[in-house]
Protein backbone atom coordinates (compact mmCIF):
# COMPACT_ATOMS: atom_id res chain seq x y z
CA UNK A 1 -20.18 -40.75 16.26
CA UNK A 2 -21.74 -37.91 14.79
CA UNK A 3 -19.26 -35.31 13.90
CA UNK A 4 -19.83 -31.51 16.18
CA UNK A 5 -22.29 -29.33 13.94
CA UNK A 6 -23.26 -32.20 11.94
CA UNK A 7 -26.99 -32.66 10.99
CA UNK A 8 -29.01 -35.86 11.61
CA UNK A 9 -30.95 -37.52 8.85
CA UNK A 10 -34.04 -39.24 10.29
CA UNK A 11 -37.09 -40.27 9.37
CA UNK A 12 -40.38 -38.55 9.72
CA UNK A 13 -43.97 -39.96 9.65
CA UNK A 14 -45.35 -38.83 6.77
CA UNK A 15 -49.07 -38.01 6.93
CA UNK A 16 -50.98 -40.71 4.33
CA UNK A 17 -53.99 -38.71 3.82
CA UNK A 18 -57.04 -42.24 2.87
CA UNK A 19 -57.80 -41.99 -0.90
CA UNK A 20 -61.66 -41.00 0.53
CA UNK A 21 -60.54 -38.17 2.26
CA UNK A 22 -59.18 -36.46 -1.11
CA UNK A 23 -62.08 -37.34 -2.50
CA UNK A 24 -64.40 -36.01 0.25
CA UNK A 25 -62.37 -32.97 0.32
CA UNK A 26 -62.05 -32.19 -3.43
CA UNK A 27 -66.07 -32.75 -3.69
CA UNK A 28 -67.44 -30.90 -0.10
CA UNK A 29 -64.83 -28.00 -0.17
CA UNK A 30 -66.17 -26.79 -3.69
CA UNK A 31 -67.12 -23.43 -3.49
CA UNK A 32 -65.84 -23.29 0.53
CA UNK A 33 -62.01 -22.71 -0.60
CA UNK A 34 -62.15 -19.14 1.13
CA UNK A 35 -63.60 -20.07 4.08
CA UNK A 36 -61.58 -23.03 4.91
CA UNK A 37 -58.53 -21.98 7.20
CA UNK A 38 -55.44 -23.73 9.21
CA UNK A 39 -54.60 -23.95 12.96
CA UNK A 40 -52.59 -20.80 13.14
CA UNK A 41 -49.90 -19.90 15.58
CA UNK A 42 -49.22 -16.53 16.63
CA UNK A 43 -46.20 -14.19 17.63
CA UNK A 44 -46.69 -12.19 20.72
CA UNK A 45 -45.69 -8.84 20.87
CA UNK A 46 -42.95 -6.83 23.35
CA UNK A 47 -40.49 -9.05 22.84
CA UNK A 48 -42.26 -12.22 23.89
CA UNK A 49 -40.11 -15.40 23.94
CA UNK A 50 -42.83 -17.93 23.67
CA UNK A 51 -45.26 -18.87 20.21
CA UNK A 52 -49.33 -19.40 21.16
CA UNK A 53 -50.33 -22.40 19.36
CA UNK A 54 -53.68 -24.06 18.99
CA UNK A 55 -54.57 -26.30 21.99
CA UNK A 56 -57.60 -28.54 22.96
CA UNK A 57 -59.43 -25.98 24.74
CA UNK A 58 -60.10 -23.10 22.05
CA UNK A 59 -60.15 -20.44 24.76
CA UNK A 60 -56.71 -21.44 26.13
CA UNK A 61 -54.05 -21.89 23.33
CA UNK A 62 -50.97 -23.65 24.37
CA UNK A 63 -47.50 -21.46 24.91
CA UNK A 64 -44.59 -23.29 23.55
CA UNK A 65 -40.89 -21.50 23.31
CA UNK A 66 -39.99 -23.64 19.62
CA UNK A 67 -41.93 -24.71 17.04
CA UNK A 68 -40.20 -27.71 15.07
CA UNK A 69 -41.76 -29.32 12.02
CA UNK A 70 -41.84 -29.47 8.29
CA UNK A 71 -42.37 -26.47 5.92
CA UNK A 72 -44.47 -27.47 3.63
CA UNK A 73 -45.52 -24.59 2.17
CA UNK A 74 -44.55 -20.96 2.17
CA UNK A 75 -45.44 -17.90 0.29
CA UNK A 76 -45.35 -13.87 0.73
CA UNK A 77 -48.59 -11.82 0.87
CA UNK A 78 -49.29 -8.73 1.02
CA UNK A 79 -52.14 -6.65 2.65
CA UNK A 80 -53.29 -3.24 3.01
CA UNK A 81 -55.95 -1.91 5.71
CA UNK A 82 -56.55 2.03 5.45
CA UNK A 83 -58.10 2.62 8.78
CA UNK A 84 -55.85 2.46 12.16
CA UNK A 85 -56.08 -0.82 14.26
CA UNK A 86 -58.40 -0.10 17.16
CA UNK A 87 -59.66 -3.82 18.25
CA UNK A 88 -62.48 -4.81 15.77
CA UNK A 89 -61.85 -7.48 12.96
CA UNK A 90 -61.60 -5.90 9.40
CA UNK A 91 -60.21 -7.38 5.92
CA UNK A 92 -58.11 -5.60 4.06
CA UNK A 93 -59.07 -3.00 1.25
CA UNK A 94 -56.76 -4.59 -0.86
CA UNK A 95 -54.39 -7.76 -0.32
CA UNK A 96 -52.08 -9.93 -2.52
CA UNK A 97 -51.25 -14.16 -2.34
CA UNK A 98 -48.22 -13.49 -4.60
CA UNK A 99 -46.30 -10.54 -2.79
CA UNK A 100 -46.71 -9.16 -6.67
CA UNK A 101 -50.13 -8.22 -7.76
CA UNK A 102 -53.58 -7.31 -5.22
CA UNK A 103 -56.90 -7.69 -5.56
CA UNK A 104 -57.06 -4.55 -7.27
CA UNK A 105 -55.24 -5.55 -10.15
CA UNK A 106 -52.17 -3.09 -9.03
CA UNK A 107 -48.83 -4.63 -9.83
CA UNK A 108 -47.44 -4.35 -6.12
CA UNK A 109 -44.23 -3.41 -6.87
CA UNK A 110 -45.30 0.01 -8.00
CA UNK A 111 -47.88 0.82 -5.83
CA UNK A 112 -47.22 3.86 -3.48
CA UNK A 113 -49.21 1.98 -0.20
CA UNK A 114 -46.10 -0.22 -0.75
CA UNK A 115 -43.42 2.12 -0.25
CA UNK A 116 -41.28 2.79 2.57
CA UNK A 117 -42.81 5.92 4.39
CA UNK A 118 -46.62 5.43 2.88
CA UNK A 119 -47.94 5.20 6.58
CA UNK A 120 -45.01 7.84 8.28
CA UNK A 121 -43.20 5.11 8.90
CA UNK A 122 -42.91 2.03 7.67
CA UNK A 123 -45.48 0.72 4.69
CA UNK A 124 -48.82 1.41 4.78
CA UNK A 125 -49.46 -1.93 2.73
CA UNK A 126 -48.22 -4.95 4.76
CA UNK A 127 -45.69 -7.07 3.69
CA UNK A 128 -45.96 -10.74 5.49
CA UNK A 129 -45.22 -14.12 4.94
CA UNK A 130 -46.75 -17.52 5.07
CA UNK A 131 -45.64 -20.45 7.14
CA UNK A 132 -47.41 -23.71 6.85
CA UNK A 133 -45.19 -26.02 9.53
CA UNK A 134 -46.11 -29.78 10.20
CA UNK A 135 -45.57 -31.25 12.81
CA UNK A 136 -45.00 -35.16 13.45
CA UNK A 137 -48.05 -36.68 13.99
CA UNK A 138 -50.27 -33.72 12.48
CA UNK A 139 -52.43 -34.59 9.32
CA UNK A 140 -52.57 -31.26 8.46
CA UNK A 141 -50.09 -28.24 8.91
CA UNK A 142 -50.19 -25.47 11.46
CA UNK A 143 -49.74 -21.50 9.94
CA UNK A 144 -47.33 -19.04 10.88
CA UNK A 145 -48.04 -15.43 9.64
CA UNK A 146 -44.64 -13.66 9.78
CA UNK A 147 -44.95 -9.97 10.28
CA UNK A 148 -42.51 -6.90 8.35
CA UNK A 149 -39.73 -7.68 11.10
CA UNK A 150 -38.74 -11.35 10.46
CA UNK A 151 -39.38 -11.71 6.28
CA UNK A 152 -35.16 -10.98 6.49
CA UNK A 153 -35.00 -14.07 8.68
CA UNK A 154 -36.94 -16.28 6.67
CA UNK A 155 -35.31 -14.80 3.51
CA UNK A 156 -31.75 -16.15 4.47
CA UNK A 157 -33.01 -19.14 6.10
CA UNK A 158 -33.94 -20.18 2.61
CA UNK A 159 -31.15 -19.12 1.21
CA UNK A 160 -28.66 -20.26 3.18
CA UNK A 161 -29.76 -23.08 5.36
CA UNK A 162 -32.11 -24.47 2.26
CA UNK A 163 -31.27 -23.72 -1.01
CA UNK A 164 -27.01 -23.25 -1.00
CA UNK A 165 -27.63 -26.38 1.40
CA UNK A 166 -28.79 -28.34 -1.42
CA UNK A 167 -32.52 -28.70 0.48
CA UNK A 168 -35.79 -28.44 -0.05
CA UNK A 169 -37.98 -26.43 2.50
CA UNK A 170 -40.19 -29.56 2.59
CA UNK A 171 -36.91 -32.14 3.13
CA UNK A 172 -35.90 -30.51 6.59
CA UNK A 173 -36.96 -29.82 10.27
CA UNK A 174 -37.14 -26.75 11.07
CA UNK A 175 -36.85 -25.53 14.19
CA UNK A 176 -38.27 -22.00 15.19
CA UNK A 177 -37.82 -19.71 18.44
CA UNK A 178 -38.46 -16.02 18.85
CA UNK A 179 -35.61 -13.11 19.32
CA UNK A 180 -36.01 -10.14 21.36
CA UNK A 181 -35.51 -7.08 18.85
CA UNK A 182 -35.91 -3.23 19.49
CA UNK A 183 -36.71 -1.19 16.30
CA UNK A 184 -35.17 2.34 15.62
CA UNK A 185 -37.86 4.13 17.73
CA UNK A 186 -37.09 1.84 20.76
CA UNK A 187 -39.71 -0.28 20.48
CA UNK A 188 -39.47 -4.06 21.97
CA UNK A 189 -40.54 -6.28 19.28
CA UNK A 190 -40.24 -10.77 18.98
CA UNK A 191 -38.99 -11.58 15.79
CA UNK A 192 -39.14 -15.20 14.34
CA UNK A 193 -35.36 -17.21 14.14
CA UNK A 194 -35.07 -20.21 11.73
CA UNK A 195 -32.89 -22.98 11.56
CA UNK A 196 -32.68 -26.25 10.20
CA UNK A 197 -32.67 -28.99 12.86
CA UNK A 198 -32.20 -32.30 11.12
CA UNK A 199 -32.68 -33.71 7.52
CA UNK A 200 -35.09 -36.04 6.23
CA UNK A 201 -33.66 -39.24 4.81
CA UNK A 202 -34.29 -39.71 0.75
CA UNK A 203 -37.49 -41.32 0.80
CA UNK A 204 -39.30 -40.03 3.67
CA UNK A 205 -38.31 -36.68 1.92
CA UNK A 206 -39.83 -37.79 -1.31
CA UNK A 207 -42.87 -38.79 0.19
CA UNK A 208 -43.00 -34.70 2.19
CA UNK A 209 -42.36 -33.39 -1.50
CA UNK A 210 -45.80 -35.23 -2.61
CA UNK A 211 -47.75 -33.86 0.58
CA UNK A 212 -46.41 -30.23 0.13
CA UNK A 213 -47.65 -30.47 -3.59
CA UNK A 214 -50.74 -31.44 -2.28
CA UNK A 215 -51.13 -29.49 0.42
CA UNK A 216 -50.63 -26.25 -1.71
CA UNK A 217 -54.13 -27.08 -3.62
CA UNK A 218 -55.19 -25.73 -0.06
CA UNK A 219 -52.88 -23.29 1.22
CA UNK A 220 -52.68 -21.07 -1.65
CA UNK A 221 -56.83 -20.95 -1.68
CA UNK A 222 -56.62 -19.37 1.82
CA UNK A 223 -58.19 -15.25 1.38
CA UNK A 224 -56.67 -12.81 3.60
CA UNK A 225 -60.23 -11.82 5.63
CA UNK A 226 -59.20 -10.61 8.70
CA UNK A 227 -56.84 -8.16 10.36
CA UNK A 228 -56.53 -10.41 13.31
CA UNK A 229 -55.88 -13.56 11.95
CA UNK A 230 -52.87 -12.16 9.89
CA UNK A 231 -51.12 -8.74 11.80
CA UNK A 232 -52.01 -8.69 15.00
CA UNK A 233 -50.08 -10.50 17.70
CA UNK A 234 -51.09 -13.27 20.12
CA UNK A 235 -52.18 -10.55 22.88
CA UNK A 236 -53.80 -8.24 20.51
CA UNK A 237 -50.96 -5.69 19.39
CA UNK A 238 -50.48 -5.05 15.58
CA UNK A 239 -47.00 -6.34 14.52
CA UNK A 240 -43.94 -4.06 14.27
CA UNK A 241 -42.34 -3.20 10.96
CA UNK A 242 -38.77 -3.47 9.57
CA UNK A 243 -37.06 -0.17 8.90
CA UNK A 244 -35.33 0.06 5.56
CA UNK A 245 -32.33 -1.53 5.91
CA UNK A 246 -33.93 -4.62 7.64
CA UNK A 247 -35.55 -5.75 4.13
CA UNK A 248 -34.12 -8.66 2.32
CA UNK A 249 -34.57 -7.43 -1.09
């Protein structure tokens, strides 16, 4: 009998992506890297409990309360748009796939768009993070753009659940539901909660490490384009920052 707390190892069905499909994608993809994109999944804003996720109709995304899958990839990026969110689609004036350097050729870590107070409150560049969660039965991962206000989730997910766990981000499910969070200004806010449901047995997760390597030739080719697509919440409301003390570095 499993013990209270402890963690099931299963199995998970690996996606086996046919030899002609790497091919096709390696030789029709060239030069369309930027343009490619994921199934994304977004956060809704005032303190929303539920995730909108990609459905068959296009128009009417499903609403789920958890997402559970397979991170296969993640990453932080950066992003900074000037002009004030007012509804129309923009791309950023300068953005980052690293979290380190932009477009610009700033080093991030220095730049003054990415200090605390650049935009009167929180930072007028955006700090996010990249989700890429598979689900079973999915060839190809979903993406979750995490906002300011949950990178100190993610950050101790990783640490604590994954890598003092002895894991790999690709060798567990993950499960993830949304928090209701009010910032200092009293503003109702969903914030993204991570935990590790079960564990992958030894060679299904040595087959996930292959797929995530894989997998990355893609993800990390994704441009930030859009304002939408990466800070703005499943009913149109641009994403809350952390204050200060909320950052996990």
């Amino acid at each position: 009998m499993k013990e209270k707390n402890e963690i099931a190892v299963i199995k998970f069905e690996v996606p086996a992506l046919p030899e002609e499909i790497v091919v096709a994608m390696a030789e029709e993809m060239d030069g369309l890297e930027e343009l490619f994109d994921f199934d994304r999944i977004k956060i809704p804003s005032g303190g929303g409990l539920a995730f909108e996720v990609p459905g068959e109709d296009e128009e009417n995304p499903d609403v789920v309360k958890e997402i559970k899958g397979v991170i296969v990839d993640h990453h932080p990026i950066n992003a900074y748009w000037p002009a004030k969110y007012e509804g129309a689609n923009q791309a950023p004036e300068c953005s980052s796939m690293d979290g380190k350097v932009g477009s610009s050729g700033r080093n991030c870590k220095n730049c003054p768009h990415n200090k605390f107070g650049s935009d009167g409150n929180g930072k007028a560049c955006k700090n996010m993070h990249r989700v890429y969660v598979l689900t079973e039965g999915s060839m190809f991962p979903q993406l979750l753009t995490l906002p300011p206000s949950s990178l100190k989730n993610i950050s101790n997910f990783i640490m604590k659940q994954i890598i003092m766990k002895g894991h790999k981000s690709s060798g567990v499910i993950v499960k993830i539901t949304l928090k209701k969070a009010t910032n200092a200004n009293g503003i109702v806010y969903s914030q993204a909660v991570f935990t590790v449901d079960s564990v992958l047995d030894t060679d299904t997760a040595a087959q996930m490490a292959s797929y995530s390597q894989m997998i990355k030739e893609q993800t990390r080719k994704i441009a930030i384009t859009d304002i939408v697509d990466e800070y703005v919440s499943s009913d149109g409301v641009p994403a809350q920052d952390s204050e200060p003390d909320d950052m996990p570095f």
